[in-house]
N, C-alpha and C. Protein backbone atom coordinates (compact mmCIF):
# COMPACT_ATOMS: atom_id res chain seq x y z
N UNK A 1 -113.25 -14.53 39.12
CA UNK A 1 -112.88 -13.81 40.32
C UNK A 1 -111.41 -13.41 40.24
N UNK A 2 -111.20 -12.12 40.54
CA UNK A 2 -109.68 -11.66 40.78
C UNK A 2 -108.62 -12.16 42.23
N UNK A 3 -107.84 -12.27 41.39
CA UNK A 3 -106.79 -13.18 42.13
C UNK A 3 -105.88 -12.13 43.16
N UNK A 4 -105.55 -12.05 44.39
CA UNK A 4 -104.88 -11.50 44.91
C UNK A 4 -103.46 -12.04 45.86
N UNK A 5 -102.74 -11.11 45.73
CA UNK A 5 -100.97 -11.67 46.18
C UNK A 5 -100.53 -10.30 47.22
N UNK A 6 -100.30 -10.78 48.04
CA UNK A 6 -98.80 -9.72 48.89
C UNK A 6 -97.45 -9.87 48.78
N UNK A 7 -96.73 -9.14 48.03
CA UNK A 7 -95.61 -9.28 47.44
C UNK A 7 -94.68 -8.40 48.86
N UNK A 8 -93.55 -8.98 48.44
CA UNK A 8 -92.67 -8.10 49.37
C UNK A 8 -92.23 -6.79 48.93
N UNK A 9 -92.08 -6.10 49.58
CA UNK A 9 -91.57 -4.37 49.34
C UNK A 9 -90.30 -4.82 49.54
N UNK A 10 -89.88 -3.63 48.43
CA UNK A 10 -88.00 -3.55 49.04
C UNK A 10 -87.23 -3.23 49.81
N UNK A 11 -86.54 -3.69 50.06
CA UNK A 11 -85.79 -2.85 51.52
C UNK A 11 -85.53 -1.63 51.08
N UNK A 12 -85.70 -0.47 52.46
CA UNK A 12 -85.96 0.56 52.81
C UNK A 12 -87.19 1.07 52.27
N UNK A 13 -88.44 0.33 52.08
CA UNK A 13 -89.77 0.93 51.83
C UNK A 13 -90.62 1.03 53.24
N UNK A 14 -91.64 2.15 53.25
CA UNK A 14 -92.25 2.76 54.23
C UNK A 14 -92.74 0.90 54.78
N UNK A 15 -92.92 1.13 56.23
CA UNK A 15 -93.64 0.29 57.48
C UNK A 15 -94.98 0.13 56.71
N UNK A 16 -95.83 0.95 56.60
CA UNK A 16 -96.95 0.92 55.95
C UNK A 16 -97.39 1.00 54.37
N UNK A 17 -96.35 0.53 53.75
CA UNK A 17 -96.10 -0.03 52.59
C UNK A 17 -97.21 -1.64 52.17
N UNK A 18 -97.70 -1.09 51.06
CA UNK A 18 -98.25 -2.53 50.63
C UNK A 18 -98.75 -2.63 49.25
N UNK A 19 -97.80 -3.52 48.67
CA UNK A 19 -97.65 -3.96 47.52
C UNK A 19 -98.59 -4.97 47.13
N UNK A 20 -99.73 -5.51 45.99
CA UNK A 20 -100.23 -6.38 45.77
C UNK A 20 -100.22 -6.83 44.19
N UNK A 21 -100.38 -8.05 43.92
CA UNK A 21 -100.63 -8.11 42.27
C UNK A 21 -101.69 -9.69 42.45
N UNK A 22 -102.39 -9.74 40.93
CA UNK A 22 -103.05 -10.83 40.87
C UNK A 22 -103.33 -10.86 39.42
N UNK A 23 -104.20 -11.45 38.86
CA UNK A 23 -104.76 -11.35 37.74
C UNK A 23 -106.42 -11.54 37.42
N UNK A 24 -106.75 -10.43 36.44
CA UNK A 24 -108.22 -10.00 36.67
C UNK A 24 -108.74 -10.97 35.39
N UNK A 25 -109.59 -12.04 35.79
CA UNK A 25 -110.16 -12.24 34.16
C UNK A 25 -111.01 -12.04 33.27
N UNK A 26 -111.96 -10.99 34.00
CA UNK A 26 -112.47 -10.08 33.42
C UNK A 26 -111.84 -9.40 32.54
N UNK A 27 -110.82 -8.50 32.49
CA UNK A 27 -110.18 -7.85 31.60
C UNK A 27 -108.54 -8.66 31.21
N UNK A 28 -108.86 -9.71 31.39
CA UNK A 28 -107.42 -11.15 30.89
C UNK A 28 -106.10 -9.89 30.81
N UNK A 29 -105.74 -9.31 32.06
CA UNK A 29 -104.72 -8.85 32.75
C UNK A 29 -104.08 -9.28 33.76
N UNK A 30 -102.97 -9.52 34.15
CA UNK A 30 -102.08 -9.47 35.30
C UNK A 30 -101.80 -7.80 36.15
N UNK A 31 -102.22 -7.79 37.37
CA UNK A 31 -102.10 -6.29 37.62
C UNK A 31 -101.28 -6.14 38.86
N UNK A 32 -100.60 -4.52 39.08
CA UNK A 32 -100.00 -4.87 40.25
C UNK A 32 -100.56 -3.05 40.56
N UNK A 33 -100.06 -3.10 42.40
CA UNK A 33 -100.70 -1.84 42.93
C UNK A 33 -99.87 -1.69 44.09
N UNK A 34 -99.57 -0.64 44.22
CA UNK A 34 -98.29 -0.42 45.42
C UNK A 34 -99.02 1.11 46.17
N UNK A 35 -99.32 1.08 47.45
CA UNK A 35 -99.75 2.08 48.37
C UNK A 35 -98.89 2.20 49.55
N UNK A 36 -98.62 3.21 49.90
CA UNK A 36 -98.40 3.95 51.15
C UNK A 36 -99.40 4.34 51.90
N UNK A 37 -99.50 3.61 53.26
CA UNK A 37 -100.46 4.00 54.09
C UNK A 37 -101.96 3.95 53.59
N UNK A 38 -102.77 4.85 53.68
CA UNK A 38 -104.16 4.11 53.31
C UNK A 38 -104.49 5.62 51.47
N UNK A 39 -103.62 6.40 51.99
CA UNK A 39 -104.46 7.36 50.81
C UNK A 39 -103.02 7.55 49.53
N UNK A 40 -102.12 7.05 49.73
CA UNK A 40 -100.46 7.84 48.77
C UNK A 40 -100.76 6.33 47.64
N UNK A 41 -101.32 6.52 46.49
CA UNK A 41 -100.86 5.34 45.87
C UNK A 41 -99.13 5.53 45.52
N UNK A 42 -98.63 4.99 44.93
CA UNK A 42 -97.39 5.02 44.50
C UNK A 42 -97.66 4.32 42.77
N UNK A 43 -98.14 3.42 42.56
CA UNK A 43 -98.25 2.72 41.60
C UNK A 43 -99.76 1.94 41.22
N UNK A 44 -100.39 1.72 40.26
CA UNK A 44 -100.95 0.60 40.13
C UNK A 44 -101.62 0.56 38.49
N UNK A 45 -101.31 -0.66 38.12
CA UNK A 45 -101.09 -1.22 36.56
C UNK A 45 -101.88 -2.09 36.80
N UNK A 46 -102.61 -2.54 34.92
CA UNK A 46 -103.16 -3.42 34.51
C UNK A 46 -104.87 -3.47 35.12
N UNK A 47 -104.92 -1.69 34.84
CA UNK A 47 -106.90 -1.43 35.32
C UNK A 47 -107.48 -1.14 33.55
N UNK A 48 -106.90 -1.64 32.61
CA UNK A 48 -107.32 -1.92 31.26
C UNK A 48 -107.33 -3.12 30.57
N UNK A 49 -108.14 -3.37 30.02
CA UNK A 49 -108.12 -4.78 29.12
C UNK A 49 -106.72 -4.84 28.67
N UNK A 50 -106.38 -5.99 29.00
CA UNK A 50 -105.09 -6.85 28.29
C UNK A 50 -104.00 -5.64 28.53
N UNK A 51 -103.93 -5.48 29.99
CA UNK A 51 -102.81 -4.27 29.74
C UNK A 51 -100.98 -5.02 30.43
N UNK A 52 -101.66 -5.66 30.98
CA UNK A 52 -100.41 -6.89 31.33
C UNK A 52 -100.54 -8.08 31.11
N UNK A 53 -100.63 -8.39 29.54
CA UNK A 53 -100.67 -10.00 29.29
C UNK A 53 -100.06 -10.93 29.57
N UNK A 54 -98.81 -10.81 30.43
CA UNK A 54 -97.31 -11.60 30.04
C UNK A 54 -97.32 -11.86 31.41
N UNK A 55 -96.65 -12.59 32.21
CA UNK A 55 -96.03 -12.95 33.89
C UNK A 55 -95.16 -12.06 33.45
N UNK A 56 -94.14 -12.04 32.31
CA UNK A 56 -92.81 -11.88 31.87
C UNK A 56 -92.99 -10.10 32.09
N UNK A 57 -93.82 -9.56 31.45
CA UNK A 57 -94.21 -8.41 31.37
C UNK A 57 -94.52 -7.62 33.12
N UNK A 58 -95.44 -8.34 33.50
CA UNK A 58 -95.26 -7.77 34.87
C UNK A 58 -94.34 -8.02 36.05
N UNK A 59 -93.49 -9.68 35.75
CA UNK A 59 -92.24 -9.14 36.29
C UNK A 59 -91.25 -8.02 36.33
N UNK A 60 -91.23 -8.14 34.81
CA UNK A 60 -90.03 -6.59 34.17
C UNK A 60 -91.22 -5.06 34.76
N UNK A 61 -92.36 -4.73 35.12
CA UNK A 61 -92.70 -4.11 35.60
C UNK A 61 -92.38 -4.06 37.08
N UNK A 62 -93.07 -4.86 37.81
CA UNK A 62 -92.56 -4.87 39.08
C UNK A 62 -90.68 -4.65 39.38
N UNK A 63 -89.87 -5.05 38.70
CA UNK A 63 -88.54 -4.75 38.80
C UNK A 63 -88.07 -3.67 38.61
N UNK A 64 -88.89 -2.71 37.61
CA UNK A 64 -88.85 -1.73 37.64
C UNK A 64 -88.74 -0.05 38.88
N UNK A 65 -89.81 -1.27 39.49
CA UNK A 65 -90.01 -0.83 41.01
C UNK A 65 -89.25 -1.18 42.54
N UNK A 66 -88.12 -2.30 42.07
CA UNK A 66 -87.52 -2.66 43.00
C UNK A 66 -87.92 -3.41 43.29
N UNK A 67 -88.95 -4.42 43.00
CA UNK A 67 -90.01 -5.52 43.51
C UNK A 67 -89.71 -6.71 42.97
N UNK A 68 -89.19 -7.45 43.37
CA UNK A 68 -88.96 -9.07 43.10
C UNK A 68 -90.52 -9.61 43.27
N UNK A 69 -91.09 -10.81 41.92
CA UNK A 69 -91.72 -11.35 41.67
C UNK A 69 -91.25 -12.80 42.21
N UNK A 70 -91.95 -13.41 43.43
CA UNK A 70 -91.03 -14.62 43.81
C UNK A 70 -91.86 -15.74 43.19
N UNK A 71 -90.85 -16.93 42.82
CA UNK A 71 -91.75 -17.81 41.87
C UNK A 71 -92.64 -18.40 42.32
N UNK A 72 -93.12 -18.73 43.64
CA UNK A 72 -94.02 -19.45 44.26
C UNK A 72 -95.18 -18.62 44.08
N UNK A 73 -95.04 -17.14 43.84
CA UNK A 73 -96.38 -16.08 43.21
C UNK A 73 -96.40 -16.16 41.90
N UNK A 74 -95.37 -16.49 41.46
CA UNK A 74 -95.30 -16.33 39.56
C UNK A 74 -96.41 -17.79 39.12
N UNK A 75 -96.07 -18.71 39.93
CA UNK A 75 -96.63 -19.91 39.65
C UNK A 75 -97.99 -20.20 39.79
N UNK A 76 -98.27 -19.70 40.51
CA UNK A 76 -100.13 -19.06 41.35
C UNK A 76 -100.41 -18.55 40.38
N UNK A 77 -99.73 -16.82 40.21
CA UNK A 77 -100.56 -16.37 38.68
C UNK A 77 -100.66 -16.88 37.98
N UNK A 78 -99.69 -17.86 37.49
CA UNK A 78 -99.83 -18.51 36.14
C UNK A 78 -101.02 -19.86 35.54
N UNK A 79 -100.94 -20.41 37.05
CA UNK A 79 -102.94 -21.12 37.02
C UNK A 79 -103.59 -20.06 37.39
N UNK A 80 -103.51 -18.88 37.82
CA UNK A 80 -104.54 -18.33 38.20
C UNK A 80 -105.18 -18.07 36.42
N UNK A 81 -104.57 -17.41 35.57
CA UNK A 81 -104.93 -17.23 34.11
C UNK A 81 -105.12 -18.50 33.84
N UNK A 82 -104.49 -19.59 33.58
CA UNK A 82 -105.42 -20.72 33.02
C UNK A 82 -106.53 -21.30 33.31
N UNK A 83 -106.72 -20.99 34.67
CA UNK A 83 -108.02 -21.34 35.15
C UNK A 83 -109.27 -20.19 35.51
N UNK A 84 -108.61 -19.16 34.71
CA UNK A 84 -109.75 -18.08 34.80
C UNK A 84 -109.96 -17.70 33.41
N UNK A 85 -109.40 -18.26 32.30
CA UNK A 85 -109.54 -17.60 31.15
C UNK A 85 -108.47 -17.54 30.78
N UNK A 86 -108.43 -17.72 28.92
CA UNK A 86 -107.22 -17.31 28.53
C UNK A 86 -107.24 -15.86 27.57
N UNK A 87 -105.54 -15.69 27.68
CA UNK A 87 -105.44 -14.45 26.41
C UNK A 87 -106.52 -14.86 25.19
């Protein structure tokens, strides 16, 4: 089963902003997905096999975006992959 997180948006992102990440173990990815309102995606990674193998990797993604990965979510993902499957 895929794992899901609400991450914080950055300051000055839209009211109806919503950021999520988890990890799928079906396709042994870490993924993240960022929408505006119900139809504007903005972002969303790791809808391919092994396309975010790393925490490390989708932190430096999410930062990319202005998005702090807070460790109390880093730590979740990180049993979430050991206990769903490994690389």
């Amino acid at each position: 089963m895929t794992s899901r997180y609400v991450l914080p948006d950055p300051p000055g992102s839209p009211a109806d902003a919503l950021t999520t990440t988890g990890w799928d173990p079906r396709f042994a990815t870490f993924w993240a997905q960022s929408y505006v309102g119900d139809e504007q995606t903005v972002f969303r990674y790791g809808v391919t096999p092994r396309e975010i193998p790393t925490l490390e990797e989708l932190a430096e993604l999410l930062r990319t975006h202005g998005i702090h990965l807070p460790p109390e979510i880093a730590h979740q993902l990180g049993r979430d992959m050991r206990s769903g499957g490994s690389l």
